[in-house]
N, C-alpha and C. Protein backbone atom coordinates (compact mmCIF):
# COMPACT_ATOMS: atom_id res chain seq x y z
N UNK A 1 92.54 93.61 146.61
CA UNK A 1 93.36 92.45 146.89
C UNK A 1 94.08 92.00 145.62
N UNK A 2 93.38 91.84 144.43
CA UNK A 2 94.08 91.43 143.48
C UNK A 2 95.17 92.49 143.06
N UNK A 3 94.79 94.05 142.97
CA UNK A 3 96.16 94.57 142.29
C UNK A 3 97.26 94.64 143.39
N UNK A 4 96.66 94.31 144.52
CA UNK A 4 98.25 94.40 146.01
C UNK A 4 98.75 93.06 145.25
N UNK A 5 97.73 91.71 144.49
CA UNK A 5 98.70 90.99 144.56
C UNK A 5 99.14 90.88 143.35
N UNK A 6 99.34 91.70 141.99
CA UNK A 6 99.60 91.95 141.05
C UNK A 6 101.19 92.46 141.31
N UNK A 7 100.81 93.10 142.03
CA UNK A 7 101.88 94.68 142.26
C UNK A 7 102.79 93.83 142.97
N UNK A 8 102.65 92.99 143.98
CA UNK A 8 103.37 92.32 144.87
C UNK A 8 104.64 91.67 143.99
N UNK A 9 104.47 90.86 142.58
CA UNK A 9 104.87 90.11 141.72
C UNK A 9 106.34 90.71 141.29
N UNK A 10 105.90 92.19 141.64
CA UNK A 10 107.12 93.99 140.95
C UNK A 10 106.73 94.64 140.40
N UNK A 11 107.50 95.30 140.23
CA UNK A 11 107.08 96.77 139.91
C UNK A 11 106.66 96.81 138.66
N UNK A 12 105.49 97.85 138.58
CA UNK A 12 104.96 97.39 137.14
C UNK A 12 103.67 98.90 137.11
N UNK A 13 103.29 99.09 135.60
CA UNK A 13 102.79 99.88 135.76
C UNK A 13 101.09 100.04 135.58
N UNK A 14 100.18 100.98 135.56
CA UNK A 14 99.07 100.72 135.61
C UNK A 14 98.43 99.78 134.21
N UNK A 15 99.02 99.99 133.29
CA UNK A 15 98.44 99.25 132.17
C UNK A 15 99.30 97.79 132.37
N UNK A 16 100.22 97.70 132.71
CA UNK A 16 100.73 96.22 132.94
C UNK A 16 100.12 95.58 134.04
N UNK A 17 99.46 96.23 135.06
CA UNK A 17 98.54 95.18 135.84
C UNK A 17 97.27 95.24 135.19
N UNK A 18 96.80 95.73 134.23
CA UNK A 18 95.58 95.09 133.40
C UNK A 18 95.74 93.98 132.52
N UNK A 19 97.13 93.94 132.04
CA UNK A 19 97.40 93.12 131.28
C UNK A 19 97.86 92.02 132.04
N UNK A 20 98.38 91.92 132.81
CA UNK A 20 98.86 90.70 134.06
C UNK A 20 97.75 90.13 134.55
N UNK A 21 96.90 90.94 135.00
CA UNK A 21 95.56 90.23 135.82
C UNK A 21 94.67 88.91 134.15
N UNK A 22 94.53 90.32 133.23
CA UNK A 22 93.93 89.42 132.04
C UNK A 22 94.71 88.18 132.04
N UNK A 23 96.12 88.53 131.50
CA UNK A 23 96.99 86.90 131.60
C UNK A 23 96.83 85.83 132.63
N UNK A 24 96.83 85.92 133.93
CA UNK A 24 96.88 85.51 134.89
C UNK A 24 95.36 84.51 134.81
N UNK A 25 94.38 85.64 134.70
CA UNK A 25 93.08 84.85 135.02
C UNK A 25 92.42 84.75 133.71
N UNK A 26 93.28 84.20 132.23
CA UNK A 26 92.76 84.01 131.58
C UNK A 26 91.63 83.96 130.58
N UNK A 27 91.57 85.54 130.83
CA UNK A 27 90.71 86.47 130.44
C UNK A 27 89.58 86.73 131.15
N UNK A 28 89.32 86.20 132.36
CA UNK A 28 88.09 86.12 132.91
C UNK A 28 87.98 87.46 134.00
N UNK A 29 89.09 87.87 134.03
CA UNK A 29 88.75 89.62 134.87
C UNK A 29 89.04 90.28 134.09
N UNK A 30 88.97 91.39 133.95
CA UNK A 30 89.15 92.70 133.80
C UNK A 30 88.83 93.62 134.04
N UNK A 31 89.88 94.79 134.21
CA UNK A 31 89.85 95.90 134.93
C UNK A 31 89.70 97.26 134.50
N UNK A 32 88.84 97.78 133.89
CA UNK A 32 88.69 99.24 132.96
C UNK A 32 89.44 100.05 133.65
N UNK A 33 90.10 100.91 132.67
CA UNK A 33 90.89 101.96 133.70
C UNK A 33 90.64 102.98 133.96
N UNK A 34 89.07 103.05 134.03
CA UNK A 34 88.03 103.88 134.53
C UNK A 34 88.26 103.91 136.20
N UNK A 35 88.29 102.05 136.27
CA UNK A 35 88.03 101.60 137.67
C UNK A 35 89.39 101.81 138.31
N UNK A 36 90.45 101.60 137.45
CA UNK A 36 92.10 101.03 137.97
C UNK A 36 92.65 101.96 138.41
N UNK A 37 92.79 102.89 137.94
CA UNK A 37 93.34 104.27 138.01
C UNK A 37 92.22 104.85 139.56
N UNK A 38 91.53 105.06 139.83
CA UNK A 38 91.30 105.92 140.98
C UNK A 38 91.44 104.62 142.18
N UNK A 39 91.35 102.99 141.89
CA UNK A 39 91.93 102.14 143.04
C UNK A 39 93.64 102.55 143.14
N UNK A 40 94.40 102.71 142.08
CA UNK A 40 95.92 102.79 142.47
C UNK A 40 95.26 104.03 143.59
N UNK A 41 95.02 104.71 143.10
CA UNK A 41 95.46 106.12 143.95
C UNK A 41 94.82 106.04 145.32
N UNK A 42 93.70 105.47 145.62
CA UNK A 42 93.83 104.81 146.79
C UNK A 42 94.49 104.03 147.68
N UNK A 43 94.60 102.99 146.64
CA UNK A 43 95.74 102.26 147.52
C UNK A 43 97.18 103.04 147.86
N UNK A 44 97.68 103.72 146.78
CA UNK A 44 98.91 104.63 147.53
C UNK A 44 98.80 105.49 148.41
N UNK A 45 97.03 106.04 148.53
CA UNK A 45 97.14 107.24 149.62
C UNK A 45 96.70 106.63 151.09
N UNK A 46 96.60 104.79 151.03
CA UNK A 46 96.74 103.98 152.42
C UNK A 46 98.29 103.64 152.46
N UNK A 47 98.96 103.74 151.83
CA UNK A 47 100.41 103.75 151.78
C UNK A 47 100.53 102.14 151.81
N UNK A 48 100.01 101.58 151.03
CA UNK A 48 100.10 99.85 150.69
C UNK A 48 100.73 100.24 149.44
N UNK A 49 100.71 101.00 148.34
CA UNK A 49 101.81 100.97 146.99
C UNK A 49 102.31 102.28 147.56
N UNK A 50 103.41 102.64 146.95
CA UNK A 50 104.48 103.63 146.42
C UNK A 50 104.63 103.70 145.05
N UNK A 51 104.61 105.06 144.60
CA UNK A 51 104.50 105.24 143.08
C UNK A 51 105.89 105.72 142.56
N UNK A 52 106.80 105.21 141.25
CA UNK A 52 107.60 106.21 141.29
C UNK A 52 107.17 106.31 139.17
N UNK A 53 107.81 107.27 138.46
CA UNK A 53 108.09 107.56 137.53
C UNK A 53 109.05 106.71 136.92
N UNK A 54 109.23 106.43 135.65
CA UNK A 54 110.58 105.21 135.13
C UNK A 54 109.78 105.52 134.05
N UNK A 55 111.02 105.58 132.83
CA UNK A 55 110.78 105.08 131.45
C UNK A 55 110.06 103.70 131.33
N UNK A 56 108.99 103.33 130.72
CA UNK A 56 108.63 101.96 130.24
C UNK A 56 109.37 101.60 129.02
N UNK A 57 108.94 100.32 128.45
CA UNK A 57 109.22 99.53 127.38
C UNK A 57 109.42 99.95 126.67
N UNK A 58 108.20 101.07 126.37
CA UNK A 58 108.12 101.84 125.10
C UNK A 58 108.58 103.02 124.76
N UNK A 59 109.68 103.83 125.95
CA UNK A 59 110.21 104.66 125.86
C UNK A 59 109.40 105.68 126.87
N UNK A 60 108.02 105.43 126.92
CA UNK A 60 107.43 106.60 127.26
C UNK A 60 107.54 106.75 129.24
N UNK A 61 107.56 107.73 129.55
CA UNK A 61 107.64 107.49 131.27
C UNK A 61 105.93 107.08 131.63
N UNK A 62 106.60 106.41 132.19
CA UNK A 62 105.30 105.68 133.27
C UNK A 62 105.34 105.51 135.17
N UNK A 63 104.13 105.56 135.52
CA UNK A 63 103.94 105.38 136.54
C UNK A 63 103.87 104.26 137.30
N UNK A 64 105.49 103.71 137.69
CA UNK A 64 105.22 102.47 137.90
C UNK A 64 104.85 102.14 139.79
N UNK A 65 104.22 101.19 139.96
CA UNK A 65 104.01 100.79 141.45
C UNK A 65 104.46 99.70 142.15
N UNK A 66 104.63 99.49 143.41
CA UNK A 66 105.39 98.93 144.34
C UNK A 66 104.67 98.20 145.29
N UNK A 67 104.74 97.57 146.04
CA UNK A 67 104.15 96.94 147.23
C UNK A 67 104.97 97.54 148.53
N UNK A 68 104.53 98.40 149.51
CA UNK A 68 105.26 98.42 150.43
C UNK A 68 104.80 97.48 151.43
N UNK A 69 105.73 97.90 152.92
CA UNK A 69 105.62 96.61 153.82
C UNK A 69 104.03 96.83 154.47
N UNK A 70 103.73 97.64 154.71
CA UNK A 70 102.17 97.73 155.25
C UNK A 70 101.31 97.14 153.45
N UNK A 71 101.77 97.17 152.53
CA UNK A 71 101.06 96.79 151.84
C UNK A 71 101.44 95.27 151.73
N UNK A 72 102.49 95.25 152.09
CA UNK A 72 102.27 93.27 152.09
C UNK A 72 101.45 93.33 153.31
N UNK A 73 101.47 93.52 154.54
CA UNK A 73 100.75 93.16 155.67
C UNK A 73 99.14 93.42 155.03
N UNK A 74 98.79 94.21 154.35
CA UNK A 74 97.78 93.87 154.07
C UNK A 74 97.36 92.93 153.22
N UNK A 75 97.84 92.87 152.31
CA UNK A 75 97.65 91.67 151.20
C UNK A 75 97.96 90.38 151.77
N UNK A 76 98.54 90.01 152.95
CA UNK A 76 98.20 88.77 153.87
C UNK A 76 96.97 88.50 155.19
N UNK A 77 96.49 90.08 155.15
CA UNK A 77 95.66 89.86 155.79
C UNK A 77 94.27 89.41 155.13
N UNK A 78 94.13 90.32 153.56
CA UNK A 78 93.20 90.17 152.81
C UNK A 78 93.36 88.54 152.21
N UNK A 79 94.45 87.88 151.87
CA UNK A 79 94.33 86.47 151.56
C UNK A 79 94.12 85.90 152.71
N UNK A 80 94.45 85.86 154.03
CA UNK A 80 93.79 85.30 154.95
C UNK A 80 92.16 85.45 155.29
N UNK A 81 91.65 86.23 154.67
CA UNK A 81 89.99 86.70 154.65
C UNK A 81 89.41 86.12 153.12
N UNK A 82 89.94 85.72 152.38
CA UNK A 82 89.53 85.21 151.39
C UNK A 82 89.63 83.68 151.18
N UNK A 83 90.69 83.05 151.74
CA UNK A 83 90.76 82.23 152.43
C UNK A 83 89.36 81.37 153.26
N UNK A 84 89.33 82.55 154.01
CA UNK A 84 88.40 81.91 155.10
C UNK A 84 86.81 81.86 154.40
N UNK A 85 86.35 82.57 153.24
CA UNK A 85 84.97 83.15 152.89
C UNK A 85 85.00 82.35 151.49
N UNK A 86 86.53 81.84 151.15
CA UNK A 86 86.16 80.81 149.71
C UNK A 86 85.83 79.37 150.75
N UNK A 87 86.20 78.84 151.12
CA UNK A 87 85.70 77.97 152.18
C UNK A 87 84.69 78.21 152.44
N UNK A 88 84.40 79.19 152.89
CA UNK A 88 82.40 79.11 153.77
C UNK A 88 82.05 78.61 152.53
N UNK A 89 82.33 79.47 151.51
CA UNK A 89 81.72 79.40 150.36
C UNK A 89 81.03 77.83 149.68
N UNK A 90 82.62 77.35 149.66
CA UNK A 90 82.55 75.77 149.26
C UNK A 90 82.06 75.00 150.38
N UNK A 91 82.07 75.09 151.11
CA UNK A 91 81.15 74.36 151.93
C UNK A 91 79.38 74.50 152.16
N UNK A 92 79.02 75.37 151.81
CA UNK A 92 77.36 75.82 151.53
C UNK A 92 77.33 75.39 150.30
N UNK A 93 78.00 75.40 148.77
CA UNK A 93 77.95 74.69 147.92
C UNK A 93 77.95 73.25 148.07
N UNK A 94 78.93 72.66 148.39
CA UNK A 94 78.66 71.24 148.51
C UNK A 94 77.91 70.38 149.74
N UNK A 95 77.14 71.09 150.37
CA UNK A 95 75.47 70.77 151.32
C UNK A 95 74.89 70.42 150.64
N UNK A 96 74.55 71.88 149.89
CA UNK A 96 73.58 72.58 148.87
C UNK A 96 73.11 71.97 147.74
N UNK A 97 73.09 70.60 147.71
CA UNK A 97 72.95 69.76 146.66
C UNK A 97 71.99 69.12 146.29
């Protein structure tokens, strides 16, 4: 869910959604690219990203990724499920007192 919604933001490549997520959540995730690298390739082989090739920043070609439309439909289905389970959540917390 988080790199559909990384990726969602544009196109960008695997080391720029490590660095986006870090920025974003203020250092409190991170993503080894032990882990990152075999989720892209999942997620492109459910056909939620599209991969293409492009020069980066630094000259060097990179593999940058996309959100397609089944991958937005998913990434609204998955915030609608997270949604619903941060709620349960907060609500058994604040009983729970």
């Amino acid at each position: 869910m988080l790199i559909l919604k990384i990726v969602a933001l544009g196109p960008i490549h695997g080391y720029g959604i490590t660095q986006r997520l870090q920025q974003i959540s203020k250092e409190a995730l991170q993503v080894p690219q032990g882990s990152l690298y075999p989720a892209l390739h999942r997620l492109e082989n459910r056909k939620w990203l599209k991969a293409e090739w492009k020069e980066s920043e630094t000259g060097r070609e990179a593999k940058y990724y996309s959100l397609t439309r089944q991958g937005a439909q998913q990434l609204a289905t998955e915030d609608k499920n997270w949604q619903l389970l941060s709620e349960a959540v907060r609500l058994v917390m604040n009983t729970a007192r």
